[in-house]
C-alpha atoms as a PDB file:
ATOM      1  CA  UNK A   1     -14.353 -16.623   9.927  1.00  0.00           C
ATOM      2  CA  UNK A   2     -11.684 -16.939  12.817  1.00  0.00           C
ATOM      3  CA  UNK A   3     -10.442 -13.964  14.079  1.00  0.00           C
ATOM      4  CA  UNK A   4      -7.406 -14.259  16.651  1.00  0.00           C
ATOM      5  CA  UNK A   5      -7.511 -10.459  16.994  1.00  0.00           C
ATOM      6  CA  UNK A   6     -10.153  -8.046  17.932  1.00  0.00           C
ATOM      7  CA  UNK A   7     -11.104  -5.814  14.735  1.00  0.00           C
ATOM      8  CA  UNK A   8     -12.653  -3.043  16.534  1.00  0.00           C
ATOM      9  CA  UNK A   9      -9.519  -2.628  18.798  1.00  0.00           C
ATOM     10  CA  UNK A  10      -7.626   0.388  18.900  1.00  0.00           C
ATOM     11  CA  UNK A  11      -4.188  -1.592  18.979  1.00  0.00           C
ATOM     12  CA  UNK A  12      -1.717  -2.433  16.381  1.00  0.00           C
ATOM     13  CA  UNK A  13      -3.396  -3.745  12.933  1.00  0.00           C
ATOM     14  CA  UNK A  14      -0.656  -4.235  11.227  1.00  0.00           C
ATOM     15  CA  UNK A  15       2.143  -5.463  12.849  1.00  0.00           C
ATOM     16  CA  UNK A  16       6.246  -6.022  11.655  1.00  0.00           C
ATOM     17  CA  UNK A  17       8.586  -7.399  13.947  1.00  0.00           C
ATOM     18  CA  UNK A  18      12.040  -7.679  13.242  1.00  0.00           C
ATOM     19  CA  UNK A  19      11.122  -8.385   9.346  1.00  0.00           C
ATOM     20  CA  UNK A  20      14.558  -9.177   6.914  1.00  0.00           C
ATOM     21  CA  UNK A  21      13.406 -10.441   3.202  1.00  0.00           C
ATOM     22  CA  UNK A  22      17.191 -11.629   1.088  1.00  0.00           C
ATOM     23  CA  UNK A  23      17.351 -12.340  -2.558  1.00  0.00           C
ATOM     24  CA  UNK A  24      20.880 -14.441  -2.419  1.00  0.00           C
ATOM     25  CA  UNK A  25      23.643 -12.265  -1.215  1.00  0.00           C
ATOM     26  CA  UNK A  26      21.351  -8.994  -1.646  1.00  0.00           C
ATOM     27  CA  UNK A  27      19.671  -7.884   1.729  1.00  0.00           C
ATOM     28  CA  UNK A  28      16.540  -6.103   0.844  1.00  0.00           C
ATOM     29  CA  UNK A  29      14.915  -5.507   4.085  1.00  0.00           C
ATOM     30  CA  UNK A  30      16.472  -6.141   7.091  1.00  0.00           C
ATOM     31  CA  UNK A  31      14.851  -6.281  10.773  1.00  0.00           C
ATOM     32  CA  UNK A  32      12.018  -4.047   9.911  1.00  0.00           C
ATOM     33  CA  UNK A  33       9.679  -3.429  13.017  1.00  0.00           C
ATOM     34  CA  UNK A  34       7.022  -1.148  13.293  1.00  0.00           C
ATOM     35  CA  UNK A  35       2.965  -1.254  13.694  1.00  0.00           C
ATOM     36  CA  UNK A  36       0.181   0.597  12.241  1.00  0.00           C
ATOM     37  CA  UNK A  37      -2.684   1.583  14.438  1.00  0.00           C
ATOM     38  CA  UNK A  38      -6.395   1.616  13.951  1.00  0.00           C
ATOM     39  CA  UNK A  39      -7.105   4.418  11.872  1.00  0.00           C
ATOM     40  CA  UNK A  40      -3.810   5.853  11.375  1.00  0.00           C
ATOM     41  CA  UNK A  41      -1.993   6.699   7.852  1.00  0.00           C
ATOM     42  CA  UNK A  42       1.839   5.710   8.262  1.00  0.00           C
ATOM     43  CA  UNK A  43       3.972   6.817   4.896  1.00  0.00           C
ATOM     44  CA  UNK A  44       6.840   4.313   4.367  1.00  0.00           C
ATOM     45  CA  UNK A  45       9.198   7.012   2.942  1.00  0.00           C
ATOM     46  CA  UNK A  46      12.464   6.304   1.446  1.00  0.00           C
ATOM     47  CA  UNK A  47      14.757   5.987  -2.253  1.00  0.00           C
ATOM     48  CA  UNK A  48      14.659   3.490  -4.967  1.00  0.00           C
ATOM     49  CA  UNK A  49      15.400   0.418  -3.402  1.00  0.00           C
ATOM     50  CA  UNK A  50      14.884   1.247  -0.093  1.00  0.00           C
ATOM     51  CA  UNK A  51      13.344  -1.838   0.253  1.00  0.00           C
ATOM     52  CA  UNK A  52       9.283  -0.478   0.517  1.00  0.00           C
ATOM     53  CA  UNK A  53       7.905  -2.816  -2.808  1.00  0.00           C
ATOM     54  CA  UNK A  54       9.543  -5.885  -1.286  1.00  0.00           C
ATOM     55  CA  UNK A  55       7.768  -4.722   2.080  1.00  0.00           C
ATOM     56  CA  UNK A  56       4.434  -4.195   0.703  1.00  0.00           C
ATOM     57  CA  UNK A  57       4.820  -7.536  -1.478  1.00  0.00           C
ATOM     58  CA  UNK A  58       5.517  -9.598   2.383  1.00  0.00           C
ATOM     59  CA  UNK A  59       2.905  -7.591   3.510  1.00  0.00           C
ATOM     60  CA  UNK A  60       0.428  -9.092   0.609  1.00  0.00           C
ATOM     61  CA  UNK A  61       1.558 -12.749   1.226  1.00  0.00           C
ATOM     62  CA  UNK A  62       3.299 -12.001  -2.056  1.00  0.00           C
ATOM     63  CA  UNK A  63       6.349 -13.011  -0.889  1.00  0.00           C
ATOM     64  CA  UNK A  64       7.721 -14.966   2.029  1.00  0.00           C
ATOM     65  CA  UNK A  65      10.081 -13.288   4.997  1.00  0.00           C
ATOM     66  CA  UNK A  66      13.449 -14.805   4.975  1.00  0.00           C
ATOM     67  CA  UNK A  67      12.755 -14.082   8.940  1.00  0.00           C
ATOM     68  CA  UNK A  68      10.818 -12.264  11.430  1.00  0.00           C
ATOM     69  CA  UNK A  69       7.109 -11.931  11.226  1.00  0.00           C
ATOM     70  CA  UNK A  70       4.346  -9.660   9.485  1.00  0.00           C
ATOM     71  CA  UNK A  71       0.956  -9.854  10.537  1.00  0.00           C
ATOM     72  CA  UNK A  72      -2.779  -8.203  10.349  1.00  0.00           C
ATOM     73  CA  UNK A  73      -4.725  -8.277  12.597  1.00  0.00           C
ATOM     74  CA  UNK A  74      -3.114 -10.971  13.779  1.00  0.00           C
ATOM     75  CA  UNK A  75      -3.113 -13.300  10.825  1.00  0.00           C
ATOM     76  CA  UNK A  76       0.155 -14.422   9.658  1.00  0.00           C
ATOM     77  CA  UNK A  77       0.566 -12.147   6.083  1.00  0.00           C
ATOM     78  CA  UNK A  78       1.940 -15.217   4.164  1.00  0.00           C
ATOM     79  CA  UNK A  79       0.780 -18.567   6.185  1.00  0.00           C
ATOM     80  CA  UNK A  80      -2.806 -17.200   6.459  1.00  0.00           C
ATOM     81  CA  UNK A  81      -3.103 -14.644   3.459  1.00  0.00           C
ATOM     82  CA  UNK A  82      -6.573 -15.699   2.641  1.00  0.00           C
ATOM     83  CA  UNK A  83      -7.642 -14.460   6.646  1.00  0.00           C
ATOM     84  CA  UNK A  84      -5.550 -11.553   5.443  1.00  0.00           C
ATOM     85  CA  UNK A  85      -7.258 -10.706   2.297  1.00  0.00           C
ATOM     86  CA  UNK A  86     -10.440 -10.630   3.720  1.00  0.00           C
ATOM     87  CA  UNK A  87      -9.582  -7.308   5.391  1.00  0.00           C
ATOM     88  CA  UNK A  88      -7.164  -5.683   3.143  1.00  0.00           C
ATOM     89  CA  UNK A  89      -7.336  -3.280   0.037  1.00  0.00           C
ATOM     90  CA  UNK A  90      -4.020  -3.701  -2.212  1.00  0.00           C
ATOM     91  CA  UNK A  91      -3.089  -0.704  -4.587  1.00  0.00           C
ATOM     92  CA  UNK A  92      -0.018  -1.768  -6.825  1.00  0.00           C
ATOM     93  CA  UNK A  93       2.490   0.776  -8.216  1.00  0.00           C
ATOM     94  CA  UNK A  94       1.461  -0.514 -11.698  1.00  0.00           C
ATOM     95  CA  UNK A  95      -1.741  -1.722 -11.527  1.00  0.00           C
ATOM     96  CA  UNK A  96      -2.499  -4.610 -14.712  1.00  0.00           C
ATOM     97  CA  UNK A  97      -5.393  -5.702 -15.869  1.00  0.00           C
ATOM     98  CA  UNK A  98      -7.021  -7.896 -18.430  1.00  0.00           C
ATOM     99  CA  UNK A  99      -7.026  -5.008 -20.698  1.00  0.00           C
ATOM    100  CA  UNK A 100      -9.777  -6.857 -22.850  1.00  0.00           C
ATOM    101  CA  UNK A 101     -12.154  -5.804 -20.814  1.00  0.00           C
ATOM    102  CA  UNK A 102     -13.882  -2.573 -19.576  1.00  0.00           C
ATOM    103  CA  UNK A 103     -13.216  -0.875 -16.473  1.00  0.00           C
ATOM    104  CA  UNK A 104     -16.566  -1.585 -15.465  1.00  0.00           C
ATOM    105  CA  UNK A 105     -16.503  -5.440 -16.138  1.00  0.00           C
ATOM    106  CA  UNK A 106     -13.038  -5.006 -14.501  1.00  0.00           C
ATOM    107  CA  UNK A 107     -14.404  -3.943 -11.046  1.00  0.00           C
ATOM    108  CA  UNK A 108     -17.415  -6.288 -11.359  1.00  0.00           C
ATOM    109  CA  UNK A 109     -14.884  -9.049 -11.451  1.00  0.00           C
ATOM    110  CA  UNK A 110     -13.118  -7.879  -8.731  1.00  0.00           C
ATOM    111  CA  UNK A 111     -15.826  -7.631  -6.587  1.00  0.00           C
ATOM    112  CA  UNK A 112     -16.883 -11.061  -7.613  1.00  0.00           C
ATOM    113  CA  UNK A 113     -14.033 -12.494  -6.506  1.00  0.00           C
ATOM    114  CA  UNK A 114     -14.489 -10.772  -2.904  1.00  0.00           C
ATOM    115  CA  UNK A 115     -18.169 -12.842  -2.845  1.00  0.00           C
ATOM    116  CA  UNK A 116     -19.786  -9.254  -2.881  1.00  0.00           C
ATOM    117  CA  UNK A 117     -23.876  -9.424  -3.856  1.00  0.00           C
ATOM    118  CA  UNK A 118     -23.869  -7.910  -7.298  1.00  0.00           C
ATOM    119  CA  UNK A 119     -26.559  -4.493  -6.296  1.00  0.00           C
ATOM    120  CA  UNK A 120     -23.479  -4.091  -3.676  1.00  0.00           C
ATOM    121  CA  UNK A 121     -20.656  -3.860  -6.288  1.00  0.00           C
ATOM    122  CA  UNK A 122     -23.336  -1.338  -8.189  1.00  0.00           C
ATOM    123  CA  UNK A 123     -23.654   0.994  -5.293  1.00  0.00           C
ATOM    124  CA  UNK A 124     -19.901   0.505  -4.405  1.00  0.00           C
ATOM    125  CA  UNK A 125     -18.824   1.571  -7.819  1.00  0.00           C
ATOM    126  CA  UNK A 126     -21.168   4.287  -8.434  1.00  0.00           C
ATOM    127  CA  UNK A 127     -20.437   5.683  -5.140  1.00  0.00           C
ATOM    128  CA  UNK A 128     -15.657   4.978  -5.465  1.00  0.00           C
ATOM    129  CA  UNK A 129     -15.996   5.800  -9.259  1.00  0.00           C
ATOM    130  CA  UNK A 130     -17.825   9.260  -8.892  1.00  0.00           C
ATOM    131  CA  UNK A 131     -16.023  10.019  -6.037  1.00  0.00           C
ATOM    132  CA  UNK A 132     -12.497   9.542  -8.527  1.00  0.00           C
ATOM    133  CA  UNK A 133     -13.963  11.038 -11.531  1.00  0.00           C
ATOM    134  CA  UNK A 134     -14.165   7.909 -13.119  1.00  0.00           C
ATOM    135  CA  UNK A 135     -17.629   7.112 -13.879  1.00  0.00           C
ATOM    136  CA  UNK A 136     -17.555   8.089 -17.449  1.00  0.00           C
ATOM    137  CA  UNK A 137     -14.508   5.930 -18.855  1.00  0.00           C
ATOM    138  CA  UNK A 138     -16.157   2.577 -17.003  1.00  0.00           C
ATOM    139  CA  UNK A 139     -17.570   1.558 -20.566  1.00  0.00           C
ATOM    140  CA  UNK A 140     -14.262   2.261 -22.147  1.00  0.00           C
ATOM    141  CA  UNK A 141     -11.423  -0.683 -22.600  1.00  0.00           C
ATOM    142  CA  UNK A 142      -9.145  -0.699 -19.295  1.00  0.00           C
ATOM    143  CA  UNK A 143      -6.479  -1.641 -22.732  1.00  0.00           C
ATOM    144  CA  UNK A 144      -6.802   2.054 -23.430  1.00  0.00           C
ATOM    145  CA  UNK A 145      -6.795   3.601 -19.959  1.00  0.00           C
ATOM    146  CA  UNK A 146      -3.967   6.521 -19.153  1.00  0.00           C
ATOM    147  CA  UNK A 147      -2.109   5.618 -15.863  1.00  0.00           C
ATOM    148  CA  UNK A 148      -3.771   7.770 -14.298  1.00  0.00           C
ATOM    149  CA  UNK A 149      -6.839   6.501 -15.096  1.00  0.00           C
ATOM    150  CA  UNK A 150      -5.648   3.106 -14.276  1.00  0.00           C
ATOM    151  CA  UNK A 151      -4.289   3.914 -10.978  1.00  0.00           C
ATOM    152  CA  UNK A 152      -8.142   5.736 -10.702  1.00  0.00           C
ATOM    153  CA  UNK A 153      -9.471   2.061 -11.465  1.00  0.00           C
ATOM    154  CA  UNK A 154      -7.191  -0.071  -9.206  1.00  0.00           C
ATOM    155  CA  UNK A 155      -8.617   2.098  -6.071  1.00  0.00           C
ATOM    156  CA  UNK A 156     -11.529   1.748  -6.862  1.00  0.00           C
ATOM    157  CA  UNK A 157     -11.292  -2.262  -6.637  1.00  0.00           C
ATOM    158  CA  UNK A 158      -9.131  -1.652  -3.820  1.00  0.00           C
ATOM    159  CA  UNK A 159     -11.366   0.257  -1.810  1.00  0.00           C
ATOM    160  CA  UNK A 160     -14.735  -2.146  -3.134  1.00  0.00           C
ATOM    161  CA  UNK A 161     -15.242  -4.013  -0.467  1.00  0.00           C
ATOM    162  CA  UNK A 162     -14.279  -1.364   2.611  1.00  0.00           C
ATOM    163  CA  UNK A 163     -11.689  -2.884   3.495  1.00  0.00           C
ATOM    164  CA  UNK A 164     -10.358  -2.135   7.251  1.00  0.00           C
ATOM    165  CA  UNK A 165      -6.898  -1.687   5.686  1.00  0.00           C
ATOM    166  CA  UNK A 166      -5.581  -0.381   2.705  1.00  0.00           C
ATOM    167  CA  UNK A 167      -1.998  -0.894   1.127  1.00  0.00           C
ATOM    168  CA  UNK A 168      -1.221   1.684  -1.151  1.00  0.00           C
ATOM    169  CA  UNK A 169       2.193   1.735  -3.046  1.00  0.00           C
ATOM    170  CA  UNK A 170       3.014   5.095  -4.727  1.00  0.00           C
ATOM    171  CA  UNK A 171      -0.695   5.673  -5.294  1.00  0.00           C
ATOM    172  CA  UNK A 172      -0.251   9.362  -6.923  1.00  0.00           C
ATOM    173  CA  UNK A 173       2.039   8.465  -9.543  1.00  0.00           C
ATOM    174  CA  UNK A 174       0.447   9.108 -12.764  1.00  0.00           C
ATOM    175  CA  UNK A 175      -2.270  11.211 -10.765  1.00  0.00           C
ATOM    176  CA  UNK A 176      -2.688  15.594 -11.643  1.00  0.00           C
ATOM    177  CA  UNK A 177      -3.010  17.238  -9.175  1.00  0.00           C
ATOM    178  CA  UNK A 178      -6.559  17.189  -9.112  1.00  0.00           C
ATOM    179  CA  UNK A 179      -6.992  13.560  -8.211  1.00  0.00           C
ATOM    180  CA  UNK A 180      -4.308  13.660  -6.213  1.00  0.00           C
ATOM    181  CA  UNK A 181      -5.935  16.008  -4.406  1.00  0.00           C
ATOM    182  CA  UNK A 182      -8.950  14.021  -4.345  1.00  0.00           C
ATOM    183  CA  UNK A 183      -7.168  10.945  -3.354  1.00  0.00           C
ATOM    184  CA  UNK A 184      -5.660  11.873  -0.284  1.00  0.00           C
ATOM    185  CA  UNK A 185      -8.918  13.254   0.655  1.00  0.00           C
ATOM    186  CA  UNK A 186     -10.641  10.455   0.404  1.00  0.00           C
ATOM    187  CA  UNK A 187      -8.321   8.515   2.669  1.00  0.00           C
ATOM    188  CA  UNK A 188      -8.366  10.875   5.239  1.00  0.00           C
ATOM    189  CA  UNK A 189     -11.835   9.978   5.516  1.00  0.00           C
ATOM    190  CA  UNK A 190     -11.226   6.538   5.355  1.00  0.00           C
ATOM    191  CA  UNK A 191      -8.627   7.389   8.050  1.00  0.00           C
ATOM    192  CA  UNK A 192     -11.086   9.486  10.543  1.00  0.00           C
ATOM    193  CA  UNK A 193     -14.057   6.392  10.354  1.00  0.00           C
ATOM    194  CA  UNK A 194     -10.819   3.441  11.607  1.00  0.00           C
ATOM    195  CA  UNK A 195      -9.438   2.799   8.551  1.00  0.00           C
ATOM    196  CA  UNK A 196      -5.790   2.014   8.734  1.00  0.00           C
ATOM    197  CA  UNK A 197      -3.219   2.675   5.349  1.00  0.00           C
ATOM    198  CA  UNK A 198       0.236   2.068   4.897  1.00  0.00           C
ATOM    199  CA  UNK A 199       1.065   4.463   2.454  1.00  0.00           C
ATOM    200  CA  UNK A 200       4.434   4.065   0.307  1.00  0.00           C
ATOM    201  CA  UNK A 201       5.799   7.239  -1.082  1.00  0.00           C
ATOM    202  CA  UNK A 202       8.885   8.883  -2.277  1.00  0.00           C
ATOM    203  CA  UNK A 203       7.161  12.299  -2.254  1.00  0.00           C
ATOM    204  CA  UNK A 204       8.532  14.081   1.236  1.00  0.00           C
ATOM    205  CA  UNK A 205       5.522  16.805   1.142  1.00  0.00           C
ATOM    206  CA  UNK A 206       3.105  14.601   0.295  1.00  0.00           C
ATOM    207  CA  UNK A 207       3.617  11.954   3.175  1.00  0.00           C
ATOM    208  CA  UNK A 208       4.405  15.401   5.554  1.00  0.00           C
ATOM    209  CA  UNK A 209       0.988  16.635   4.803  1.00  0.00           C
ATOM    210  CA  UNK A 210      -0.920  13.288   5.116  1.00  0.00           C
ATOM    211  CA  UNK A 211       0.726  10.979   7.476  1.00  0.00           C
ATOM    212  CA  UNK A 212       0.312  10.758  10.876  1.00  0.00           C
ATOM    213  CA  UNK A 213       3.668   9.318  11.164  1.00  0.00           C
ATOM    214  CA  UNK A 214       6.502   8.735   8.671  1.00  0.00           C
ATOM    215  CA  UNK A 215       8.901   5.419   8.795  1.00  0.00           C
ATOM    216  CA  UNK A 216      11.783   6.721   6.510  1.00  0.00           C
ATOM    217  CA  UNK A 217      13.927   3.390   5.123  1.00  0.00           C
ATOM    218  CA  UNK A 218      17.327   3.344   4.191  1.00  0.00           C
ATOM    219  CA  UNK A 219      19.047   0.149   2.507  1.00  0.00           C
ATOM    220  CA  UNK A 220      16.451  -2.057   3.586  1.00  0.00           C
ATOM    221  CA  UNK A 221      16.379  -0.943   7.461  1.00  0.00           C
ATOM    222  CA  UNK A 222      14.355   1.574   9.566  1.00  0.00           C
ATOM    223  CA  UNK A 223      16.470   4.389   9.726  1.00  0.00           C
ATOM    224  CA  UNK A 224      13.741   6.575  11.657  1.00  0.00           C
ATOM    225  CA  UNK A 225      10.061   6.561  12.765  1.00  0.00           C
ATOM    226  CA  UNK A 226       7.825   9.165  14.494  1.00  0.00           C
ATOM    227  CA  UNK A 227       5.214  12.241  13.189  1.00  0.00           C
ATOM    228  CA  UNK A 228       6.562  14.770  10.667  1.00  0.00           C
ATOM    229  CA  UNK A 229       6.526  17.101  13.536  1.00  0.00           C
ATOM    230  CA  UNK A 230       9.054  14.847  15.700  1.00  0.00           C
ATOM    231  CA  UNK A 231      11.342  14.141  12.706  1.00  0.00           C
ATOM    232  CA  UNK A 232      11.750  17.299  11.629  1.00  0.00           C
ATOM    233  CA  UNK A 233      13.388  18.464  14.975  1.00  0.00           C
ATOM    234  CA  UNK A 234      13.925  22.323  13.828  1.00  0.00           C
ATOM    235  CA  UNK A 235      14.533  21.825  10.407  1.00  0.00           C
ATOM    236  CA  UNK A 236      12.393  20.415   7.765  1.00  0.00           C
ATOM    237  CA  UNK A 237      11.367  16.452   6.985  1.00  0.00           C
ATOM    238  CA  UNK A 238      12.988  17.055   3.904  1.00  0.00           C
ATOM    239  CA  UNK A 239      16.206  17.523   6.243  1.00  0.00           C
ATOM    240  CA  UNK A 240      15.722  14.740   8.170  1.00  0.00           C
ATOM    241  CA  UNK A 241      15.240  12.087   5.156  1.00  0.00           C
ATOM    242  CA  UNK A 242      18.710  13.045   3.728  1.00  0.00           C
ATOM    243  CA  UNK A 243      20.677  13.012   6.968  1.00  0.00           C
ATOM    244  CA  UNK A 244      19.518   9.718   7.685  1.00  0.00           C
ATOM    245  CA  UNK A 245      19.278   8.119   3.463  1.00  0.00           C
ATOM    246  CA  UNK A 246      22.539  10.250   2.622  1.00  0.00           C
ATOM    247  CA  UNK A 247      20.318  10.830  -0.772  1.00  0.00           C
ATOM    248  CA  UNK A 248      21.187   7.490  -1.385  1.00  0.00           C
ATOM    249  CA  UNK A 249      19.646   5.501  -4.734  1.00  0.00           C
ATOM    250  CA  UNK A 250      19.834   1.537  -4.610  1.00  0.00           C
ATOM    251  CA  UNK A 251      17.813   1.188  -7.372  1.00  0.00           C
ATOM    252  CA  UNK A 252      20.788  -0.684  -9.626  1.00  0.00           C
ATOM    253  CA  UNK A 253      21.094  -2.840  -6.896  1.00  0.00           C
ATOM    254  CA  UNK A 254      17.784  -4.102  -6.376  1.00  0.00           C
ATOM    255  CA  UNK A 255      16.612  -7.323  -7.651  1.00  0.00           C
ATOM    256  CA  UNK A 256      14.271  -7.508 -10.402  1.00  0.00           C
ATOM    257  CA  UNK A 257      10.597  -8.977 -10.454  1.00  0.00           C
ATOM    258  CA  UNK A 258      11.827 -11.913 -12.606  1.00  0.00           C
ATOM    259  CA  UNK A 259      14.491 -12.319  -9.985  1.00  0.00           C
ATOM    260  CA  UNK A 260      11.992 -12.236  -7.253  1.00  0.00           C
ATOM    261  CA  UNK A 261       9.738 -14.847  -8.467  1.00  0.00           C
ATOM    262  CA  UNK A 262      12.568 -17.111  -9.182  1.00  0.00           C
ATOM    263  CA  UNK A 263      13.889 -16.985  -5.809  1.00  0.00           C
ATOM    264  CA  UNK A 264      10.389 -18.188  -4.579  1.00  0.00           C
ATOM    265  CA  UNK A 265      10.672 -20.879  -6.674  1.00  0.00           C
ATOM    266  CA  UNK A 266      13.874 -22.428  -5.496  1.00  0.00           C
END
């Protein structure tokens, strides 16, 4: 495949520049620029309706940019997703599946789909599943999963294929404390071997204690970027997010999915 962009570089992988997404009169993210280096873990922290969803969803060629650009590895996130894809794990907030089937035939699918050699998706699964405690419900119906368990399963076909960079929106919800323990574990191994996340979170500790750097959003804009350490300045991060948010929830004002998908169809 093509590569425009050198994958073992220590650059930017993931790259916004001056990003703006609008659903009709509502501005949902506006001018967002930042990057995410090669093996670094950057939380995008902020409310409901902050505008981190309708990032991650331009990130995933999900949805197109009313302007600026997003790219990985230098692939255009929308134009090019397939280029995109090849190097990306995707974790959903609510992870669906065809329920129908087990969580075993679930990752064997997905790792069908990524052209993976079938004693590959065997040793890939044995290896992600144990690792997430999730080896034992694999013969079990995804239809009667917990969300936990599902949010278990999703990572799993997320992280199948090793992706170079993983997307990960609100992984812990639905997680104990054990596997969310276990999770963020995990991806600061990932992390340490060049793996680079994007991490969406509305949990101040959690991205505090994991990130290397925190991009806090307020009403669709960047309203401050840097390490915990830096944004704390004397106080705490939990300080810092409400000086710059005000505590603010846009969640009634945020367009729905249904609303989404029709404005991508006009």
């Amino acid at each position: 495949m093509d590569s425009r962009a050198d994958l073992d570089s220590d650059g930017a992988v993931v790259r916004l520049s001056e990003l703006g997404k609008v659903f009709g009169s509502f501005v949902a993210v506006d001018k967002l620029s930042f990057d995410v280096s090669r093996g670094e873990i950057l939380a995008l922290l902020g409310p409901n309706g902050a505008g981190k969803t309708t990032t991650i969803r331009m990130l995933m060629g999900i949805l197109a940019p009313s302007s600026g650009n997003v790219s990985i590895f230098g692939f255009d996130c929308f134009e090019e997703r397939a280029e995109v894809m090849a190097h990306v794990g995707y974790l959903p907030d609510e992870p669906m599946f065809y329920e129908h089937l087990t969580g075993g035939e679930v990752v064997r699918f997905c790792g069908s789909m990524r052209g993976m050699e079938p004693r590959e998706i065997i040793r890939r699964t044995e290896e992600l599943a144990g690792r997430l405690e999730l080896s034992d419900a694999l013969d079990e119906y995804a239809l009667n999963y917990s969300m936990g368990m599902k949010k278990k399963l999703a990572l799993v076909c997320a992280m199948l294929h090793a992706p170079r960079v993983l997307i990960l929106d609100e992984p812990t919800n639905g997680l104990d404390p054990i596997a969310t323990r276990t999770m963020i574990d995990l991806l600061r191994e990932l992390a340490s071997v060049g793996t680079s996340i994007l991490y969406s979170t509305h949990l101040i500790e959690q991205a505090a204690k994991l990130c290397d750097r925190v991009a806090i959003l307020h009403r669709g804009r960047l309203a401050a970027i840097g390490a915990p350490d830096e944004l704390r300045a004397g106080g705490s991060l939990e300080d810092t997010f409400f000086a710059v948010t005000g505590d603010v929830d846009r969640e009634s004002e945020e367009p729905d999915r249904d609303a989404e998908v029709a404005d991508e169809e006009t």
